[in-house]
Protein backbone atom coordinates (compact mmCIF):
# COMPACT_ATOMS: atom_id res chain seq x y z
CA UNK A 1 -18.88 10.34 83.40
CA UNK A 2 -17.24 7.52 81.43
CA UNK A 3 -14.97 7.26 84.20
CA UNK A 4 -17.43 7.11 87.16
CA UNK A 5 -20.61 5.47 85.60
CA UNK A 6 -22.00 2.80 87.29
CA UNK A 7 -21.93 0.51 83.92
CA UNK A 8 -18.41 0.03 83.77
CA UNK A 9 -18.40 -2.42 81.14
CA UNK A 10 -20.29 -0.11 78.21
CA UNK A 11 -18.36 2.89 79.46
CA UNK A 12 -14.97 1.16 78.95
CA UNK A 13 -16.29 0.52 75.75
CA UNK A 14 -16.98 4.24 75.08
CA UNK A 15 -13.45 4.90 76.46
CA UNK A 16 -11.69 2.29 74.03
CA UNK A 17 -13.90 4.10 71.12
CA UNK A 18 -12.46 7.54 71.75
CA UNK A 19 -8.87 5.79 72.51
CA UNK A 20 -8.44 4.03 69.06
CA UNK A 21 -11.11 5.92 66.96
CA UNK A 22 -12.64 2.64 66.14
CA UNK A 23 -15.96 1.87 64.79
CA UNK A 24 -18.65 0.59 67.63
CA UNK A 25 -18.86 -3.12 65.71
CA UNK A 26 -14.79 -3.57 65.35
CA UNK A 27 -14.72 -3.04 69.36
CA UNK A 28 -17.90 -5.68 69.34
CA UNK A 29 -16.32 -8.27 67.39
CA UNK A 30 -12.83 -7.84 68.89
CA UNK A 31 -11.45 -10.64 70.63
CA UNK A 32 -8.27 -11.53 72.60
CA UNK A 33 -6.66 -12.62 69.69
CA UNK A 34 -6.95 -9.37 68.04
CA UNK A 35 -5.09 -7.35 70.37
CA UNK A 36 -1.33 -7.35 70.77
CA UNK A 37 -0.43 -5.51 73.91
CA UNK A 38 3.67 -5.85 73.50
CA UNK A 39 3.40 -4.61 69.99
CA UNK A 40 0.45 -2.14 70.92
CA UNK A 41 -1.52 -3.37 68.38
CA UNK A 42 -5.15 -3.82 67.87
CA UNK A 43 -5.85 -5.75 64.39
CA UNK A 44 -9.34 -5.41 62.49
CA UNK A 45 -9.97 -8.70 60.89
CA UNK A 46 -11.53 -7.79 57.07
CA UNK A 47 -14.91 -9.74 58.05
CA UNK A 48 -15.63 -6.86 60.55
CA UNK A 49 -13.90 -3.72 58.67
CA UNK A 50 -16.04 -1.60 56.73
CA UNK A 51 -13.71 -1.30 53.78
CA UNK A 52 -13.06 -5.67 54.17
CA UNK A 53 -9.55 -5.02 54.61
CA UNK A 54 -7.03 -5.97 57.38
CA UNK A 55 -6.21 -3.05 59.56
CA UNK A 56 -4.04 -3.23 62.22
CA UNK A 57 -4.88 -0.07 65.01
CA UNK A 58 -1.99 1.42 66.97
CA UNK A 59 -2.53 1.38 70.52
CA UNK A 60 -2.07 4.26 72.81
CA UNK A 61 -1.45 4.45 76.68
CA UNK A 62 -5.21 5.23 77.25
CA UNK A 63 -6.15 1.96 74.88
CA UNK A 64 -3.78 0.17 76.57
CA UNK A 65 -5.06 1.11 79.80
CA UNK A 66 -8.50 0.04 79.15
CA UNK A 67 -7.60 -3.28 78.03
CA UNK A 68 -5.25 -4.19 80.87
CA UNK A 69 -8.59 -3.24 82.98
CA UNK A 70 -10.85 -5.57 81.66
CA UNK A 71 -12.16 -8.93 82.93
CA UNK A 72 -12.20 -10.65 79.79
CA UNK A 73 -7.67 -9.99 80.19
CA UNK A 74 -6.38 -13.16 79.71
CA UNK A 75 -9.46 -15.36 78.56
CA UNK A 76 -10.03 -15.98 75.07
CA UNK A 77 -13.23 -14.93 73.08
CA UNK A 78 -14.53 -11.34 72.93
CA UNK A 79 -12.97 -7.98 74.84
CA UNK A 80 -16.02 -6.31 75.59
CA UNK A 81 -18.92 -8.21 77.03
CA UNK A 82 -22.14 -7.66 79.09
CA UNK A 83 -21.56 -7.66 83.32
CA UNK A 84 -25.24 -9.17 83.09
CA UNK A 85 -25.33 -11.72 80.72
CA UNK A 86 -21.32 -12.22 80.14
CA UNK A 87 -21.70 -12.63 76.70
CA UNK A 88 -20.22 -10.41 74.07
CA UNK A 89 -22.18 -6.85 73.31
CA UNK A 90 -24.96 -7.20 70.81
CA UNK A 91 -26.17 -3.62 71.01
CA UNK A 92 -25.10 -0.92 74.30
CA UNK A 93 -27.54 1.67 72.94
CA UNK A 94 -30.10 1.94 75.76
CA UNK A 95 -27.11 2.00 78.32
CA UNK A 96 -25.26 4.81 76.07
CA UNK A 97 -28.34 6.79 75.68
CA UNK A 98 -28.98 6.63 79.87
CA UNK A 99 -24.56 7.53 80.27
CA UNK A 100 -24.92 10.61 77.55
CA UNK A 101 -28.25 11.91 78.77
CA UNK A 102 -26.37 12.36 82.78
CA UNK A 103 -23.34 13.71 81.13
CA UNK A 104 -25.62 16.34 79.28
CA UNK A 105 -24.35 15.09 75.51
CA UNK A 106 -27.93 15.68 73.83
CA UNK A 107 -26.88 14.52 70.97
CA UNK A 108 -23.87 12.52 71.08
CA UNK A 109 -23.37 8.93 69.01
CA UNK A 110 -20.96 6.28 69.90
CA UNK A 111 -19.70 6.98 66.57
CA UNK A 112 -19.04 10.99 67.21
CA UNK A 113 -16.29 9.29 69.19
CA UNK A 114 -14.63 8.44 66.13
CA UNK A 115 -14.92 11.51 64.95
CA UNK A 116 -13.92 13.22 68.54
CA UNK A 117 -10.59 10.84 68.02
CA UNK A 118 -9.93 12.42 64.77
CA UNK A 119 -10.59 15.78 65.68
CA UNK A 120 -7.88 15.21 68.80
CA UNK A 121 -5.00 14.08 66.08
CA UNK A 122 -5.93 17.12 64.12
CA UNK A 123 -5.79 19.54 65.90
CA UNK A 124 -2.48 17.86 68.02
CA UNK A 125 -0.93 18.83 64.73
CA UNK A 126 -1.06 15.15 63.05
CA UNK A 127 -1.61 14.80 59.22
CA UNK A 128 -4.73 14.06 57.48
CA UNK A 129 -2.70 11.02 55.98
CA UNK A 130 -1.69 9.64 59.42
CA UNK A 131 -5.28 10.45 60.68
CA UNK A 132 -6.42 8.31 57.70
CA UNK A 133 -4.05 5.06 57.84
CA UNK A 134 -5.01 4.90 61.38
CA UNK A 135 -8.89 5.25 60.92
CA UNK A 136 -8.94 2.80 57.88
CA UNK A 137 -10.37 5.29 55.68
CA UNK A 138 -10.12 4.82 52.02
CA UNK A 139 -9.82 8.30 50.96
CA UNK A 140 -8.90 11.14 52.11
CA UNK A 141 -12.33 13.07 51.56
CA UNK A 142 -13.69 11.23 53.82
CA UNK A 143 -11.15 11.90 56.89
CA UNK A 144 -11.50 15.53 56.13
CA UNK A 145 -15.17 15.44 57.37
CA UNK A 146 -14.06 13.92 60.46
CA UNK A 147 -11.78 16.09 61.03
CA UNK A 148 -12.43 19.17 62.94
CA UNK A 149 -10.17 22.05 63.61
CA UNK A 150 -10.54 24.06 66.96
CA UNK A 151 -10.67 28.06 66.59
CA UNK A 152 -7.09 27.80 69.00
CA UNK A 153 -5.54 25.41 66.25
CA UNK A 154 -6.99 28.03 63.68
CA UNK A 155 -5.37 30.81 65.71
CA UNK A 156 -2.43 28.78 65.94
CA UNK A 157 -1.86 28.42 62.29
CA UNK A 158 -2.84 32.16 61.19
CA UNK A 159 -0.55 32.87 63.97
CA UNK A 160 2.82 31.22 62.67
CA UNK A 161 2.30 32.80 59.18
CA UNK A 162 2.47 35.80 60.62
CA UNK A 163 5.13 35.70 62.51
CA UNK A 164 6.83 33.89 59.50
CA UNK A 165 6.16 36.75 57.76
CA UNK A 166 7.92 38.68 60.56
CA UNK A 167 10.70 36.68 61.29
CA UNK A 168 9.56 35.56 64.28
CA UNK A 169 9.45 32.13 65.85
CA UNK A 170 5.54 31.63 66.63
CA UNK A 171 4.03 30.29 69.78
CA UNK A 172 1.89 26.79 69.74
């Protein structure tokens, strides 16, 4: 859906959320000068991070990819900005809520993204402390609720303890 829908601009949006695991008002404020493509990264000025710290965001193929595809490429001022009024995004709920309801997420938030990006390191076997420096999180308490382990990654890791136990290299 976030591929095909007609709104483009809020569903790149969406895609750039569950690419970085960014908060909904960092992508809002971003701007050109933010973003480093050569370095791959995407820096959080303090005025717009919850914790009012500098963050800089590493930027994967998929983040890259959305950026390279915007309009705004090249121009300075925001990333992300209404096709109808070409201003930056003040609010993409009502268009969200219409792209969700066709995709048959009932109850999906822009910010279960974040959490959907967390879940993804997880359970691709990346630490809680890598999941944290890249989410900006201040403690590690909090990451753990964001985190979510799949029954497979559960399986997984019963899985290589026994066949630690049996001397045998495990499958995952």
């Amino acid at each position: 859906m976030l591929r095909t829908d007609r709104n483009r601009a809020v569903c790149r949006v969406a895609l750039f959320l569950l690419s970085t695991g960014c908060r909904l008002n960092e992508a809002q404020s971003a701007t050109w000068a933010d973003v480093d493509i050569e370095r791959r990264v995407f820096t959080i000025r303090a005025t717009n991070s919850k914790s009012r710290k500098l963050r800089g965001v590493p930027l994967n193929d998929s983040a890259v990819e959305i950026l390279n595809s915007l309009e705004t490429k090249g121009e300075e001022g925001p990333l992300f900005i209404s096709s109808r009024s070409g201003e930056a995004f003040t609010t993409i709920a009502k268009q969200w809520d219409r792209i969700r309801k066709l995709a048959g997420l009932a109850r999906m938030r822009l910010h279960d993204l974040r959490h959907e990006f967390a879940s993804l390191l997880v359970n691709d076997g990346r630490t809680l402390y890598e999941v944290r420096a890249i989410l900006g999180h201040s403690s590690s308490k909090v990451t753990e609720r964001y985190a979510h382990l799949t029954t497979k990654t559960l399986q997984q890791a019963a899985s290589s303890a026994s066949a630690r136990r049996n001397g045998v290299k495990s499958r995952g």
